[in-house]
Protein backbone atom coordinates (compact mmCIF):
# COMPACT_ATOMS: atom_id res chain seq x y z
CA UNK A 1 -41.14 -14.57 -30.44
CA UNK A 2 -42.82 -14.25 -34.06
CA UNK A 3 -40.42 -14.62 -36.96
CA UNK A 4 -39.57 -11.15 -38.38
CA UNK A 5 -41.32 -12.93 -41.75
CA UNK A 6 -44.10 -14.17 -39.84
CA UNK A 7 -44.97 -11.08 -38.74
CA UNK A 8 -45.77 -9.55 -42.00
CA UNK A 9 -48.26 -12.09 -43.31
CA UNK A 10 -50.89 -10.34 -41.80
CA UNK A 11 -50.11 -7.10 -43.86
CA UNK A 12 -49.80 -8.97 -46.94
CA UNK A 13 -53.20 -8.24 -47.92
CA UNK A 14 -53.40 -4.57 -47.06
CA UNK A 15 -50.30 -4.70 -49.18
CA UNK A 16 -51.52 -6.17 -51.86
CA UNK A 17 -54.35 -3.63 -52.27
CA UNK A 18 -52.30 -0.89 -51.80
CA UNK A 19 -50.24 -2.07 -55.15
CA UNK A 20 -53.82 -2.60 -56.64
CA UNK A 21 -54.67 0.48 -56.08
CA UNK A 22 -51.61 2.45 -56.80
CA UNK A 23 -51.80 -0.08 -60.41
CA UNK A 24 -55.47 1.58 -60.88
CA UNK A 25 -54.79 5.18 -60.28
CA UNK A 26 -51.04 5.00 -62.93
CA UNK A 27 -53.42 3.14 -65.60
CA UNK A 28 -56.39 5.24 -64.95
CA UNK A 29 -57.17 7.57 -67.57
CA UNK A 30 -58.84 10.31 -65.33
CA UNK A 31 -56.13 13.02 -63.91
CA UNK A 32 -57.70 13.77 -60.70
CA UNK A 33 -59.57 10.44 -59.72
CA UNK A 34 -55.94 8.75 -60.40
CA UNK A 35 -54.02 11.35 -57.84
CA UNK A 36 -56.63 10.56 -55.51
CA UNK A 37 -56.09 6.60 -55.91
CA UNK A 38 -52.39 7.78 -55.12
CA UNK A 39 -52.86 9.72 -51.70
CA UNK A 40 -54.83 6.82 -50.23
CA UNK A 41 -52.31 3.82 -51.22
CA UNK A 42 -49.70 5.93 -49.60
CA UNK A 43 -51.44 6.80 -46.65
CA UNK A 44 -52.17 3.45 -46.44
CA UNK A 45 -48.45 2.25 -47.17
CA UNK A 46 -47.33 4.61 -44.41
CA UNK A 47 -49.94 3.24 -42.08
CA UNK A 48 -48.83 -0.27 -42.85
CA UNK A 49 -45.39 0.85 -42.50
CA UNK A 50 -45.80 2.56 -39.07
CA UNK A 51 -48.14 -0.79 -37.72
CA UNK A 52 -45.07 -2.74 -38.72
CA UNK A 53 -41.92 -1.22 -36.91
CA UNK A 54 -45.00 -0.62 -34.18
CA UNK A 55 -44.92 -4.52 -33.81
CA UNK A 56 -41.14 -5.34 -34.69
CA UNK A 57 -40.38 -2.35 -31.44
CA UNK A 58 -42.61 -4.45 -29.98
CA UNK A 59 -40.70 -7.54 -30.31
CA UNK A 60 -37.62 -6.36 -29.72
CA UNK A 61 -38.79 -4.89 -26.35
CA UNK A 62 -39.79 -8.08 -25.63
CA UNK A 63 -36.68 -10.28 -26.66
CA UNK A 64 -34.85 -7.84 -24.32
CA UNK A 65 -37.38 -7.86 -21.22
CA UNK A 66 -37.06 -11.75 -21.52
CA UNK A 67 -32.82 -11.57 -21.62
CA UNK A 68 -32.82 -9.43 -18.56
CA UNK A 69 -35.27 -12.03 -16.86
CA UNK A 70 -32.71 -14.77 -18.31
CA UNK A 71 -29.68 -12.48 -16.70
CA UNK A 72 -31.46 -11.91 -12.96
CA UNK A 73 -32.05 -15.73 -12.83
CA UNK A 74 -28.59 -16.70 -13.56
CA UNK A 75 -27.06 -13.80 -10.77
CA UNK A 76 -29.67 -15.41 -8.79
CA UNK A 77 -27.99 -18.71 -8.50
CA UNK A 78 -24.95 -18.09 -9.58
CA UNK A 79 -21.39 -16.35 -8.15
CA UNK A 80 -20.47 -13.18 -9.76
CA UNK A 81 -17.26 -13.35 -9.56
CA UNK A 82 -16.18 -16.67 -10.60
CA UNK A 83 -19.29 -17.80 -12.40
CA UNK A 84 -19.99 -21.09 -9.77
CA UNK A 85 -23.23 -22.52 -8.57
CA UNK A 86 -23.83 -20.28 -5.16
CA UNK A 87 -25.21 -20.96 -2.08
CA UNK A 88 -28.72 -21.26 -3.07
CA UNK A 89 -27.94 -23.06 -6.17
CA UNK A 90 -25.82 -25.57 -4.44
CA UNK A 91 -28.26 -26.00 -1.69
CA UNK A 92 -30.87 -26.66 -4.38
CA UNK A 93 -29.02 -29.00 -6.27
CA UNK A 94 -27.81 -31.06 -3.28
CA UNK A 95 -31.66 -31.20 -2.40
CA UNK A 96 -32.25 -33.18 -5.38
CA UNK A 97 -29.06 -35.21 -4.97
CA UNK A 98 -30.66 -36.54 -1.56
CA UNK A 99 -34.13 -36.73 -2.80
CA UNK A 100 -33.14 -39.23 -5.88
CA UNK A 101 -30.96 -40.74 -3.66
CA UNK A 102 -33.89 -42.05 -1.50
CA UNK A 103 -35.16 -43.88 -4.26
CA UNK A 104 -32.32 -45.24 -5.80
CA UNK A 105 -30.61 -45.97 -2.34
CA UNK A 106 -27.24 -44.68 -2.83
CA UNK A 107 -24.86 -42.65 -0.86
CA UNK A 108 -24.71 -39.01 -1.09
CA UNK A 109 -21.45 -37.14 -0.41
CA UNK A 110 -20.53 -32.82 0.51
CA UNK A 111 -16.98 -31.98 0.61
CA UNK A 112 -16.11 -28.29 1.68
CA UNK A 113 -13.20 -26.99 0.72
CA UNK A 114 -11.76 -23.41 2.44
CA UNK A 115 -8.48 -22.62 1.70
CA UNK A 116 -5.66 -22.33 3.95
CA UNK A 117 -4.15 -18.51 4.47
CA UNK A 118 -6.57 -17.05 2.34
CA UNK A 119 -6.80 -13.81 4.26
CA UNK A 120 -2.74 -13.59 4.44
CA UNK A 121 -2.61 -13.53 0.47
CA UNK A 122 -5.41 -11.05 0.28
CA UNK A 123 -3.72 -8.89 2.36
CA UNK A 124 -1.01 -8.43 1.52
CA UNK A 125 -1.65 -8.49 -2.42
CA UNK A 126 -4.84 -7.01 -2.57
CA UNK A 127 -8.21 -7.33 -2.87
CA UNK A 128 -7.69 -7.10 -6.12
CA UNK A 129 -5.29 -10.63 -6.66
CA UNK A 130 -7.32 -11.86 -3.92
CA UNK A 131 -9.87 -11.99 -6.40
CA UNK A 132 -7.97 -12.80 -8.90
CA UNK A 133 -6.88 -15.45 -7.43
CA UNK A 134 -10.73 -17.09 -6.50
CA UNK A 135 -11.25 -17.07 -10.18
CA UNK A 136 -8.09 -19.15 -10.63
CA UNK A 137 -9.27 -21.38 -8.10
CA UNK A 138 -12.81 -22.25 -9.50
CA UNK A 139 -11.23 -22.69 -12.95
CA UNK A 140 -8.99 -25.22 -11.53
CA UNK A 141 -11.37 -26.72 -9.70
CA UNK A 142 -13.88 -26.95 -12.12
CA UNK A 143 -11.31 -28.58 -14.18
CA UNK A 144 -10.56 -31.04 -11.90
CA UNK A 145 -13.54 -32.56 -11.38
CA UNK A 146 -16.44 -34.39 -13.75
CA UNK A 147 -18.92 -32.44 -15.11
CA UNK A 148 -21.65 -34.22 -13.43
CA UNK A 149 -20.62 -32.97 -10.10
CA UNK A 150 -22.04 -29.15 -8.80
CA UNK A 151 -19.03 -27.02 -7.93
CA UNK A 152 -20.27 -24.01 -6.15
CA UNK A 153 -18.68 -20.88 -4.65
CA UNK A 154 -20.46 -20.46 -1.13
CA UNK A 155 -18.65 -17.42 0.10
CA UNK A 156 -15.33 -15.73 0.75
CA UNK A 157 -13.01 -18.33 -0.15
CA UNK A 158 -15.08 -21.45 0.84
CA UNK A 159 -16.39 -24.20 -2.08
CA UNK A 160 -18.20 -27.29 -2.20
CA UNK A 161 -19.03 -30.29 -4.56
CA UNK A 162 -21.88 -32.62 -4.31
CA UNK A 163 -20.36 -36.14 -4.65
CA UNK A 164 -23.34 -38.69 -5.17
CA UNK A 165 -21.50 -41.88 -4.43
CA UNK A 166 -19.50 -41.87 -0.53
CA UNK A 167 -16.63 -43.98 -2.02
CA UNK A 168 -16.14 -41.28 -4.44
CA UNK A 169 -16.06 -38.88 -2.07
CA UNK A 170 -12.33 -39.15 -0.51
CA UNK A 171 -11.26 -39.54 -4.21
CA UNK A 172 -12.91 -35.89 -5.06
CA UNK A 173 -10.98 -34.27 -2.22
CA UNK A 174 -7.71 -35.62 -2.90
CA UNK A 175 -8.28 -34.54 -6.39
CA UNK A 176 -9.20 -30.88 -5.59
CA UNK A 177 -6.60 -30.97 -2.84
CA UNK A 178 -3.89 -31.93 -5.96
CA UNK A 179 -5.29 -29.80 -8.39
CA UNK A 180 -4.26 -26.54 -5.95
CA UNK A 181 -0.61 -27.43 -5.79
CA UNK A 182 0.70 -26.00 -8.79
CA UNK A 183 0.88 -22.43 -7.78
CA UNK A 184 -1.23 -20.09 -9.27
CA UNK A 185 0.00 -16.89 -11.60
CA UNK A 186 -1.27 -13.76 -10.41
CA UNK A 187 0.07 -10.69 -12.28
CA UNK A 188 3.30 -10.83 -12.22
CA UNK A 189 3.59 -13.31 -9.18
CA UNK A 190 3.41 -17.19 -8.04
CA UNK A 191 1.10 -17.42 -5.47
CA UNK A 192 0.77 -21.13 -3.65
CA UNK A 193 -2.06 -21.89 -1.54
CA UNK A 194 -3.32 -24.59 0.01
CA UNK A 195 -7.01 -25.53 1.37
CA UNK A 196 -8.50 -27.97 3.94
CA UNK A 197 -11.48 -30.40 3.09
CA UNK A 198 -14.29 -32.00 5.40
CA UNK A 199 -16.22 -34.73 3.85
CA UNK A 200 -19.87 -35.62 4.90
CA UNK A 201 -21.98 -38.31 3.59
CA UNK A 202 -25.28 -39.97 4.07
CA UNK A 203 -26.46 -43.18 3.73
CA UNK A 204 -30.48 -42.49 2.39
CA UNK A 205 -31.22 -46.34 3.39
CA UNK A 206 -29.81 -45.39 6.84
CA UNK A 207 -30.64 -41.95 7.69
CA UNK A 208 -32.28 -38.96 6.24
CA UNK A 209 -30.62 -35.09 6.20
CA UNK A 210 -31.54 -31.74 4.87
CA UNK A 211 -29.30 -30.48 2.60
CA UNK A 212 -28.25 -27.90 4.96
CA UNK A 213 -27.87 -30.36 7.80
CA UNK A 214 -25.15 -32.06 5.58
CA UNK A 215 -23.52 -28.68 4.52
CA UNK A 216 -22.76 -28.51 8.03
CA UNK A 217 -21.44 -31.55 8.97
CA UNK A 218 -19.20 -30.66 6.10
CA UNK A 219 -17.91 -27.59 7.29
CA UNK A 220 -17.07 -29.20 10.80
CA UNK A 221 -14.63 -31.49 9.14
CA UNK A 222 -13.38 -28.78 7.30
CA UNK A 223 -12.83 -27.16 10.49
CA UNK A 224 -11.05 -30.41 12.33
CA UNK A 225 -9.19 -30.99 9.29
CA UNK A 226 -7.80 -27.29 9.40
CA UNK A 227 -7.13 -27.80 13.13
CA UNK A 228 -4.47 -30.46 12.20
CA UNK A 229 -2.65 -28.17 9.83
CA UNK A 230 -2.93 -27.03 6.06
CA UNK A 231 -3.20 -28.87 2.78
CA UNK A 232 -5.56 -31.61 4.92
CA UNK A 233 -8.88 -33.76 4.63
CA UNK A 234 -10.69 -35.27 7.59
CA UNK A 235 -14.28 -37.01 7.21
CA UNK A 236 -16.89 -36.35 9.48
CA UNK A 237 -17.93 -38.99 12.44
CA UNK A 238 -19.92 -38.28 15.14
CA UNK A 239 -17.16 -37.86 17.24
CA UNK A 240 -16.90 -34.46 15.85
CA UNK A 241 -20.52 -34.11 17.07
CA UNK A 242 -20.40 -34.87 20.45
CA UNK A 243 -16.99 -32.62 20.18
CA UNK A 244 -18.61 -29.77 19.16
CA UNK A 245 -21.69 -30.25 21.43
CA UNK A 246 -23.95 -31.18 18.55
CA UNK A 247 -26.59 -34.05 19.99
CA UNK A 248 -25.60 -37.90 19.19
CA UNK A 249 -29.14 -39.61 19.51
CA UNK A 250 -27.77 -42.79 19.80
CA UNK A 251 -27.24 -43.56 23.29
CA UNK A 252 -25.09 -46.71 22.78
CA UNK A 253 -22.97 -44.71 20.15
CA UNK A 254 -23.08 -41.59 22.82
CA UNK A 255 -22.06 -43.70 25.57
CA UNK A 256 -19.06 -45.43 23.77
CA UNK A 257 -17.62 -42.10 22.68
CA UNK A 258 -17.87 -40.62 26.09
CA UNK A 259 -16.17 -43.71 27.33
CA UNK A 260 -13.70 -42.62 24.43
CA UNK A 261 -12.83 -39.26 25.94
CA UNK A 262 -12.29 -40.63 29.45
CA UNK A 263 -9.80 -43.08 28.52
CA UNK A 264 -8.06 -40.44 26.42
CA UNK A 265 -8.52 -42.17 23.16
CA UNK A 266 -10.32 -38.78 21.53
CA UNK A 267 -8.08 -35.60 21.79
């Protein structure tokens, strides 16, 4: 946008021969030849004025046409109600993760985090303190971890974080996993909650994945690790694959873990 100063240089002329001529007409000695001198600076001034708030309307229109735009792109990719990266956001972001990854050949990392008896507490106080307590639960979150690292909402009560080095990855879920033990104040009440973490990584120098392809394998180790009970993490293998009847293109690696499940050594 032009500087509300800006925007006046080119009247600054005009201007200047409107005080010219209204200068004339008060020093001019002739009555009616001076009045006349007088109408046309004003209409002039008033012309001038009107072209000016014409232009600053126009500015303003502008400024807020361009806030709006800045408004829909942030609901666009972001969570209304707690403010997080969403789904498409997330999905974006992890994108690049896997795509710099490739060149710099490190590890790339999803851990999904769903909390454990979400649907309990939001029944019983509300939709209301359910909601409530999501926001809670982002803030704490967020606080947990580095700044570097995309929290997102993805739904309902489910999150995840991009974690760009697998080492780290364990390390974020334990953090996020302690982070949720304090209990949480909603109105007037202490509300404790838990959550269950899958991990999923990907070695770029091994393999390749879509972003949503990893997502997944995230949420099924979220899912195993909620199968063993509440307040757990459990990192994804290709056991959890073959359990789940995903494909395992491997065929020693297929073979071994069926050989796995008929001795009884999977469950």
């Amino acid at each position: 946008l032009v500087p509300a100063r800006a925007s006046l240089l080119p009247y600054l002329p005009l201007a200047g021969g409107v005080l010219a001529a209204a200068h004339q007409a008060f020093s001019h000695q002739h009555e009616s030849h001076a009045t006349e001198l007088i109408l046309v600076a004003a209409v002039v001034a008033l012309v001038l004025l009107r072209q000016y708030m014409t232009v600053r309307e126009n500015q303003l229109l502008t400024r807020a046409v361009q806030e709006r735009e800045l408004k829909l792109h942030h609901m666009a990719f972001h969570d209304v109600l707690t403010g997080l990266a969403n789904r498409a956001l997330f999905l974006d972001r992890l994108g690049h993760a896997l795509d710099l990854a490739a060149h710099n050949r490190h590890a790339v990392s999803v851990a999904f985090l769903d909390l454990d008896g979400f649907k309990a507490i939001n029944d019983s106080l509300g939709h209301a303190a359910g909601d409530q307590l999501l926001v809670r639960v982002a803030e704490r979150l967020q606080g947990a971890l580095r700044t570097a690292e995309t929290l997102a909402r993805l739904g309902g009560d489910e999150f995840a974080v991009v974690v760009e080095q697998e080492e780290e990855a364990t390390s974020v879920a334990e953090v996020m996993l302690a982070a949720l033990q304090p209990p949480f104040q909603i109105d007037t009440r202490a509300v404790t909650v838990s959550a269950s973490i899958g991990v999923a990584s990907v070695q770029p120098c091994i393999e390749s994945a879509q972003p949503a392809a990893l997502l997944h394998r995230a949420d099924m180790a979220m899912y195993a690790a909620k199968n063993c009970g509440t307040g757990r993490m459990q990192v994804h293998t290709p056991v959890l694959d073959l359990l789940s009847g995903e494909p395992v293109h491997d065929l020693e690696l297929r073979r071994a873990l069926v050989a796995s499940l008929q001795a009884g050594e999977i469950h």
